[in-house]
C-alpha atoms as a PDB file:
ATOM      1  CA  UNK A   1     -17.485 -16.273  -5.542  1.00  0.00           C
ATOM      2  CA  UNK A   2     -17.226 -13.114  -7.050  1.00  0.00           C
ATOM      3  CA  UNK A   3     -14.287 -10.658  -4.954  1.00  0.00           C
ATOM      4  CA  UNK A   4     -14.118  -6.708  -5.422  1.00  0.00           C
ATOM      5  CA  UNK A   5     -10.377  -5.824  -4.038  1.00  0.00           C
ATOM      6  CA  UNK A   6     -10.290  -2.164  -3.441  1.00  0.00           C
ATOM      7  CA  UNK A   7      -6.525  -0.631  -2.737  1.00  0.00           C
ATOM      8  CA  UNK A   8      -6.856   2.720  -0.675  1.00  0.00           C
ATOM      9  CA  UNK A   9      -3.918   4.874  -2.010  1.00  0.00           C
ATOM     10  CA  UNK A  10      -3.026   8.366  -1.608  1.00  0.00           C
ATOM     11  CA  UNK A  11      -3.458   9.906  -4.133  1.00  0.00           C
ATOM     12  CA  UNK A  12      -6.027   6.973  -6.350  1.00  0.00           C
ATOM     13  CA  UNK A  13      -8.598   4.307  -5.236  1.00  0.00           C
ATOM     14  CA  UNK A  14      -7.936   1.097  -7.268  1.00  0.00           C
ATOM     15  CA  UNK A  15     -10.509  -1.260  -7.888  1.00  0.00           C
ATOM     16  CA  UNK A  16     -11.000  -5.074 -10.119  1.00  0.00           C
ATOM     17  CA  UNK A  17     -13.263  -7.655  -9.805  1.00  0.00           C
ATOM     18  CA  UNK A  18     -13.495 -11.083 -10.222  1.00  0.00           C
ATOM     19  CA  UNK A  19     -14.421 -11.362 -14.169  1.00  0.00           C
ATOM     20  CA  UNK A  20     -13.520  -7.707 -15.202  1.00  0.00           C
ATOM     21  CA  UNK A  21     -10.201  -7.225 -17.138  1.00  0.00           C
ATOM     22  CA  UNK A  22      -9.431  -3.864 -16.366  1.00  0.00           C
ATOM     23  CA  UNK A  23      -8.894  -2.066 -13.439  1.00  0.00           C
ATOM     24  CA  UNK A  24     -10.973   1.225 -11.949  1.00  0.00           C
ATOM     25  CA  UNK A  25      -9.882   4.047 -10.233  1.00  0.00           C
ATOM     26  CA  UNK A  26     -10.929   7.024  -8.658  1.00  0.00           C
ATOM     27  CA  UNK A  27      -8.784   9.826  -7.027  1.00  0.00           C
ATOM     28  CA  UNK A  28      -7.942  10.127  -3.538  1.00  0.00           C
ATOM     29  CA  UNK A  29      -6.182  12.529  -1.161  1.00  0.00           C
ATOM     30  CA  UNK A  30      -5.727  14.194   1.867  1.00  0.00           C
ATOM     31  CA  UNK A  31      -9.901  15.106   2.490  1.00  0.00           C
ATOM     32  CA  UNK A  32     -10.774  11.524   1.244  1.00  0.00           C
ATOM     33  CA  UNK A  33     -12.831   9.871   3.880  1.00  0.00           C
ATOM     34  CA  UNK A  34     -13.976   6.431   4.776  1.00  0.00           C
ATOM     35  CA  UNK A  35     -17.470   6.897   3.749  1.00  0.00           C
ATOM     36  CA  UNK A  36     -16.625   9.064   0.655  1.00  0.00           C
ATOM     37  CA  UNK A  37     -14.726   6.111  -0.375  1.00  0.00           C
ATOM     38  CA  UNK A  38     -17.510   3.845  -0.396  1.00  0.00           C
ATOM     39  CA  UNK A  39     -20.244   5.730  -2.378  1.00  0.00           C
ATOM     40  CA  UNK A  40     -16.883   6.353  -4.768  1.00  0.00           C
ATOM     41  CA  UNK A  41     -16.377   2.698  -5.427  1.00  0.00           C
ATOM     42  CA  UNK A  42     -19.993   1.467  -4.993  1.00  0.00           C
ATOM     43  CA  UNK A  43     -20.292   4.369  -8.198  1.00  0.00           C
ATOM     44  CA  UNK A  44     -17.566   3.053 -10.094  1.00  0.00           C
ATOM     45  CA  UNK A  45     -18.804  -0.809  -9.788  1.00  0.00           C
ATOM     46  CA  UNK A  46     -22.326   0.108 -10.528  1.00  0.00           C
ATOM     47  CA  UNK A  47     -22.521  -2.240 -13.313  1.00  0.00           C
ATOM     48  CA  UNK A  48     -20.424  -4.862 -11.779  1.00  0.00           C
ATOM     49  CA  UNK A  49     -21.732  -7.646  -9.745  1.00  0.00           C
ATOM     50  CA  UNK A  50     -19.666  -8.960  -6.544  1.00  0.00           C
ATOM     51  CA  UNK A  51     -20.654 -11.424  -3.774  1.00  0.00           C
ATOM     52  CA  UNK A  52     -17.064 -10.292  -1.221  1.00  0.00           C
ATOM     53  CA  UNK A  53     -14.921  -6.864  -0.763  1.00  0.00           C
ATOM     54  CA  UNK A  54     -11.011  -6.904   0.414  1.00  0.00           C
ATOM     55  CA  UNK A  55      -9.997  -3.620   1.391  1.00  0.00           C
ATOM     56  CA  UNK A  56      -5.925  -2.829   1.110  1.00  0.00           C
ATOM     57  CA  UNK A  57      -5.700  -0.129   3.573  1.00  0.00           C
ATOM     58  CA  UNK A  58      -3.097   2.550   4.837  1.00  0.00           C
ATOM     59  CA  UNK A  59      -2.679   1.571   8.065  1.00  0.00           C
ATOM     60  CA  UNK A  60      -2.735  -0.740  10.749  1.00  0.00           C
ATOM     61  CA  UNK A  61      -5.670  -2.937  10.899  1.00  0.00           C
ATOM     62  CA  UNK A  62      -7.030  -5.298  13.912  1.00  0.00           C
ATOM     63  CA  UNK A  63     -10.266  -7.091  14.284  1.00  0.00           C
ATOM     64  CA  UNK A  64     -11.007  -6.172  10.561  1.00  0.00           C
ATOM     65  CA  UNK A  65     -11.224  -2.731  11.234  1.00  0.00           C
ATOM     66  CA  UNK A  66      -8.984   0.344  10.021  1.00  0.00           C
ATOM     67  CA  UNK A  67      -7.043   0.967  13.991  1.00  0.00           C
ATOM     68  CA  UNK A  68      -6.509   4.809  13.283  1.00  0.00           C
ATOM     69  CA  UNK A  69      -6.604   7.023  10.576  1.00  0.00           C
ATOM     70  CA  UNK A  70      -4.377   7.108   7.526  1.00  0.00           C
ATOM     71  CA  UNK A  71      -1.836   9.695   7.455  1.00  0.00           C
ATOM     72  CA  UNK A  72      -2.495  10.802   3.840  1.00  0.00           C
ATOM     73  CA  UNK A  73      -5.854  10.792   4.035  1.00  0.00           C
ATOM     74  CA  UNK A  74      -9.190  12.509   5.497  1.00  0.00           C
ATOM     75  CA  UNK A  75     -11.003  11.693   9.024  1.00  0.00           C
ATOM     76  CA  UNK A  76     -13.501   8.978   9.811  1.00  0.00           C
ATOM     77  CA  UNK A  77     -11.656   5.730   8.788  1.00  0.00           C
ATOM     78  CA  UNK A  78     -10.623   4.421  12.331  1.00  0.00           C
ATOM     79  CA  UNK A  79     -13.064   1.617  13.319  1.00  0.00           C
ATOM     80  CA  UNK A  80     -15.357   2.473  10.074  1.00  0.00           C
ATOM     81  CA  UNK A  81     -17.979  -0.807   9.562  1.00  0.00           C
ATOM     82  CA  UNK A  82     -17.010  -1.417   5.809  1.00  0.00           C
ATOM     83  CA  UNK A  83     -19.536  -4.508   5.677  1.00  0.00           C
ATOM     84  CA  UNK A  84     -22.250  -2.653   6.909  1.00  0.00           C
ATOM     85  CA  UNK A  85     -21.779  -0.203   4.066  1.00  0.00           C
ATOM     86  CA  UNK A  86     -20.868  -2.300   1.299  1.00  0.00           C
ATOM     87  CA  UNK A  87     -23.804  -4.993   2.759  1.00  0.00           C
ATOM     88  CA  UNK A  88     -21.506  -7.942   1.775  1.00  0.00           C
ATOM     89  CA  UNK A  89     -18.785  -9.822   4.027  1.00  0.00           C
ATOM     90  CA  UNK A  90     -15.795  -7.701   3.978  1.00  0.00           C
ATOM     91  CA  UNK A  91     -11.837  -8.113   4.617  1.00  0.00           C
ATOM     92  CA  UNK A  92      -9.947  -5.187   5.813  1.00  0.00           C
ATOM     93  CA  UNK A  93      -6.101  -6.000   5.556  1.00  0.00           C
ATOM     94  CA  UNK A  94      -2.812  -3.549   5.990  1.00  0.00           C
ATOM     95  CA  UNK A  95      -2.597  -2.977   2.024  1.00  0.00           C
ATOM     96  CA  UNK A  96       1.169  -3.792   2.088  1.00  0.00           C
ATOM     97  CA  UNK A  97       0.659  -7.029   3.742  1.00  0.00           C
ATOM     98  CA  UNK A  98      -2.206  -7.506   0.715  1.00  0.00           C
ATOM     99  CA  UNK A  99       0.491  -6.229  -2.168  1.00  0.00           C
ATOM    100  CA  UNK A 100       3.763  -8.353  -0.615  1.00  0.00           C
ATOM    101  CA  UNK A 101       1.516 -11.189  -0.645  1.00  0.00           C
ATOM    102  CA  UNK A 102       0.339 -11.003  -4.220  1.00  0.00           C
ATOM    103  CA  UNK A 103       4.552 -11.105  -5.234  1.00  0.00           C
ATOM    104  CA  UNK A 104       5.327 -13.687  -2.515  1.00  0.00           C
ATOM    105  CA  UNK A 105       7.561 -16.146  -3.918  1.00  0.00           C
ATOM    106  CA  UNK A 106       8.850 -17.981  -0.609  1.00  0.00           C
ATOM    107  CA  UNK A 107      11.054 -17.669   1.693  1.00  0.00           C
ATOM    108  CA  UNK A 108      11.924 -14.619   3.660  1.00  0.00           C
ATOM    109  CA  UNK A 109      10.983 -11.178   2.077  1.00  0.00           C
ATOM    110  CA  UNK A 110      11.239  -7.673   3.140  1.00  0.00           C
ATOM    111  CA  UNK A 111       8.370  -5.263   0.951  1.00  0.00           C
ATOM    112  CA  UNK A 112       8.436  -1.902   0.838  1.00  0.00           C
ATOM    113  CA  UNK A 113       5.448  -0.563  -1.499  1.00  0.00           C
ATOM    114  CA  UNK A 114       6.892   3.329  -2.996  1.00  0.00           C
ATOM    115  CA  UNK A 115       4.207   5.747  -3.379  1.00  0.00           C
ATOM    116  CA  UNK A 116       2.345   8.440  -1.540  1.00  0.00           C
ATOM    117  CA  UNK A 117       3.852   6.999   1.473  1.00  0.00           C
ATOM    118  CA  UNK A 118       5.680   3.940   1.915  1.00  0.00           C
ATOM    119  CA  UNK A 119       3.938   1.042   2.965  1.00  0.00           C
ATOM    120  CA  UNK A 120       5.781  -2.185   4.406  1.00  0.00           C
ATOM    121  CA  UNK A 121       5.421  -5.706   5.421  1.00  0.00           C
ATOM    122  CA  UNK A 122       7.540  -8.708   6.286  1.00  0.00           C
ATOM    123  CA  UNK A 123       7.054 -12.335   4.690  1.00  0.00           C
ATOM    124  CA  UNK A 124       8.764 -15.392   7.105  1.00  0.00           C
ATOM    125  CA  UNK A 125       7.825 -19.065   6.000  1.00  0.00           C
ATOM    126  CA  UNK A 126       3.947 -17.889   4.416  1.00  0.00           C
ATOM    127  CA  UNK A 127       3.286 -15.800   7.465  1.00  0.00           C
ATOM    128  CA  UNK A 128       2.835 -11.614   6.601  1.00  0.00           C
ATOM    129  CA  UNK A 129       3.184  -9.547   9.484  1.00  0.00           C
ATOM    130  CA  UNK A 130       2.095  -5.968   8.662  1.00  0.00           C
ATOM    131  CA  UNK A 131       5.055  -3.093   9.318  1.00  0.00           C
ATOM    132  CA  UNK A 132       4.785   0.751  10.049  1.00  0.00           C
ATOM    133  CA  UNK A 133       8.127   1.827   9.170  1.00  0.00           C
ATOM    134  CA  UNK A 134       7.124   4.998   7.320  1.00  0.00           C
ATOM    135  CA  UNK A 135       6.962   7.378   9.884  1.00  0.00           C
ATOM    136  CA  UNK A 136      10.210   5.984  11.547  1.00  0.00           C
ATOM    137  CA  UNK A 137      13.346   8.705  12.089  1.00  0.00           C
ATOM    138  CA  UNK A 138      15.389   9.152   8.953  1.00  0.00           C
ATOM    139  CA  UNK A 139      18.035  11.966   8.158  1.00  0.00           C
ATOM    140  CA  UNK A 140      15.988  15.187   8.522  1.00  0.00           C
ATOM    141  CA  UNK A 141      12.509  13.897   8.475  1.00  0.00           C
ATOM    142  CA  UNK A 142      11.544   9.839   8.539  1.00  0.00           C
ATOM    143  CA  UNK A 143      12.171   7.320   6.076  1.00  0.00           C
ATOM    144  CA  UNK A 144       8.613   8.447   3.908  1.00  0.00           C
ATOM    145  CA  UNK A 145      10.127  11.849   3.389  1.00  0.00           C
ATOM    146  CA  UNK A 146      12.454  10.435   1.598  1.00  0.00           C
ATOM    147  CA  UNK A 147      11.512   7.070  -0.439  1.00  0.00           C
ATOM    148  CA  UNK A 148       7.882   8.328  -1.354  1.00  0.00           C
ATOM    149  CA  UNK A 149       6.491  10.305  -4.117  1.00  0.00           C
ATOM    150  CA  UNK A 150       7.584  13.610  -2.317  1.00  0.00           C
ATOM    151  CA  UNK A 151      11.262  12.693  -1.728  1.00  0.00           C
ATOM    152  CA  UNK A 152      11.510  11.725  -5.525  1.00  0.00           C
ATOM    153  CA  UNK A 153      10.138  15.147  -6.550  1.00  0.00           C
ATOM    154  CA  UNK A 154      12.006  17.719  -4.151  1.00  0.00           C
ATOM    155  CA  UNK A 155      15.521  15.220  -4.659  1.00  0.00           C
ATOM    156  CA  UNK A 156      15.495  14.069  -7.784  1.00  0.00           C
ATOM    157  CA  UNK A 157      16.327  10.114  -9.084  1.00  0.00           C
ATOM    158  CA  UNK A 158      20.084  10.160  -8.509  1.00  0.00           C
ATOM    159  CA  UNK A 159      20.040  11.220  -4.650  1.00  0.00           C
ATOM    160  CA  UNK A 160      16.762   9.624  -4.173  1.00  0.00           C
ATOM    161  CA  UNK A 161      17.775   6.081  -5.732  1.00  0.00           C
ATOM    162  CA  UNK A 162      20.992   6.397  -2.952  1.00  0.00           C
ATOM    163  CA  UNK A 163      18.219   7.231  -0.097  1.00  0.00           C
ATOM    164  CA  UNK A 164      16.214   4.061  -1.274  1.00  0.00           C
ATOM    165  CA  UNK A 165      19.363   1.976  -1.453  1.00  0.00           C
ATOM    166  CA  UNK A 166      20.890   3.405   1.885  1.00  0.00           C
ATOM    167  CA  UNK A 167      17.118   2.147   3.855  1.00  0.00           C
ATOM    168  CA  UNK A 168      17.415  -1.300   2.180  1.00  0.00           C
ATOM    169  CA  UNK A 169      20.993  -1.561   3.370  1.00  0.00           C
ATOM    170  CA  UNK A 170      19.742  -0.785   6.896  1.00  0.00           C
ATOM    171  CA  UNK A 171      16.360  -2.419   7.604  1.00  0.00           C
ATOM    172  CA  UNK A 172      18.249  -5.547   5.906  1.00  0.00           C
ATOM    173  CA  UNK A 173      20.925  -5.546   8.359  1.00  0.00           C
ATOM    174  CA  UNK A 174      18.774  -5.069  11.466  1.00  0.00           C
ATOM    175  CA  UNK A 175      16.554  -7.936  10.392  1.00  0.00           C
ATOM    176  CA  UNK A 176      19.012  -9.415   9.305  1.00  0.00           C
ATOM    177  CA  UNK A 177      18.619 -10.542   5.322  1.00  0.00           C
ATOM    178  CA  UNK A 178      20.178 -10.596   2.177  1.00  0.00           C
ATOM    179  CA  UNK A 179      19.498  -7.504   0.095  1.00  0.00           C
ATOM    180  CA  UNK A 180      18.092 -10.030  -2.193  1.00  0.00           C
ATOM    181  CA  UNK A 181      15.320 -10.956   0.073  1.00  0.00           C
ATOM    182  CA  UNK A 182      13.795  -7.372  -0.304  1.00  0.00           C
ATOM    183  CA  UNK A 183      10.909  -6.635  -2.910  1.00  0.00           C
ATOM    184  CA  UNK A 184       9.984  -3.136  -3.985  1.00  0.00           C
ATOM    185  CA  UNK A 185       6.683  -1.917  -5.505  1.00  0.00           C
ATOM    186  CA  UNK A 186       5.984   1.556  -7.066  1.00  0.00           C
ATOM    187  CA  UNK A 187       2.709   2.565  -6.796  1.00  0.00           C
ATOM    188  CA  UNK A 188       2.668   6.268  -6.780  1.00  0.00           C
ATOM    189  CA  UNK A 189       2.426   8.223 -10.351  1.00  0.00           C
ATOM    190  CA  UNK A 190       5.323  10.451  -9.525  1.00  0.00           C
ATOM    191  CA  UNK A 191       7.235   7.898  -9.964  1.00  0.00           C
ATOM    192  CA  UNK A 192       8.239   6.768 -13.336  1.00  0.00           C
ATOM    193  CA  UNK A 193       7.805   3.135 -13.658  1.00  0.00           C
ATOM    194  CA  UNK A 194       4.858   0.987 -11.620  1.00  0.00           C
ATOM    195  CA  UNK A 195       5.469  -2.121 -10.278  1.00  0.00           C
ATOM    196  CA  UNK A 196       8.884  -1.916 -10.627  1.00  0.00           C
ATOM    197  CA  UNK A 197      11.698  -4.231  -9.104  1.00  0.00           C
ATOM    198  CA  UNK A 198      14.949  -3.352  -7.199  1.00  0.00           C
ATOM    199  CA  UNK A 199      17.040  -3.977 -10.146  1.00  0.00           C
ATOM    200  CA  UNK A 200      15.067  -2.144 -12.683  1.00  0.00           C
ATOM    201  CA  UNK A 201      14.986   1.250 -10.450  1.00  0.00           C
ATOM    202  CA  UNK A 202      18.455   0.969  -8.156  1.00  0.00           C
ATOM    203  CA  UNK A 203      20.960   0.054 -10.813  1.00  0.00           C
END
């Protein structure tokens, strides 16, 4: 079976197939809308052949369906039929759950994914369980004010690498984990490394 995985970001659409060696994109953004998505992609992969499509989405997803609307992006996503669009079977999954799973080495882990937003998701024993910590109090704003892309730019790295450090310190304490159990992923092109580890951006 031939798979299309599709990874809704703020700012880009990423797209691979099964059999294709590099990776497609188109750009996203705040007016970007469920539907607009679709032709996007379905444009991109014109010459591409796929039999299944797994969505990484924004947001919190139940019954295979996008449960409200992404907070970086347009209208029109919530409850969106993605397989009657693409006209192939279709998985919709929390696109942190998808990303933590894909670096999933055992264990328990902690992901935060760094980008437009921040996306998270918590690994116990093989079992992902989808968080929504983003828009959670933090300082003067919530804890996406200050990890993503935006908190980068307007702080700079020093203070912003002692923001990222100070949330890891605290979301491994209330759940109650070794700082070594958490796994960071930069996805966002503010930033200036991708797919980047704690070590290689904290130290």
């Amino acid at each position: 079976m031939h798979v299309l995985v599709v990874d809704v970001g703020g700012t880009h659409v990423k797209i691979l197939a099964t059999g294709q060696n590099a990776a497609r994109e188109l750009p996203s953004g705040p007016t970007l809308t469920a539907e607009q998505m679709v032709a996007g992609v379905k444009k991109l992969t014109a010459d591409w052949t796929y039999d299944a499509v797994a969505i990484g989405y924004p947001g919190p997803v139940i019954h295979n369906r996008p449960l409200a609307d992404p907070y970086n992006l347009g209208r029109g996503w919530m409850g969106y039929d993605f397989e009657a669009a693409f006209k192939c079977p279709v998985k919709v999954v929390n696109d942190a759950a998808m990303q933590a799973l894909g670096s999933y080495e055992g264990g328990k882990m902690l992901f935060l994914g760094l980008g437009t937003g921040l996306g998270s998701a918590m690994i116990v024993d093989g079992i992902v369980e989808p968080m929504e910590l983003g828009h959670l109090p933090y300082k003067k704003g919530t804890f996406e004010d200050y990890l993503g892309v935006r908190g980068y730019e307007r702080l700079g790295k020093k203070k912003w690498r002692q923001h990222v450090a100070d949330v890891i310190a605290r979301l491994m304490a209330a759940l109650a984990l070794p700082l070594q159990s958490c796994k960071l992923f930069f996805s966002g092109s503010g930033f200036p490394a991708h797919g980047s580890t704690r070590n290689t951006i904290l130290t």
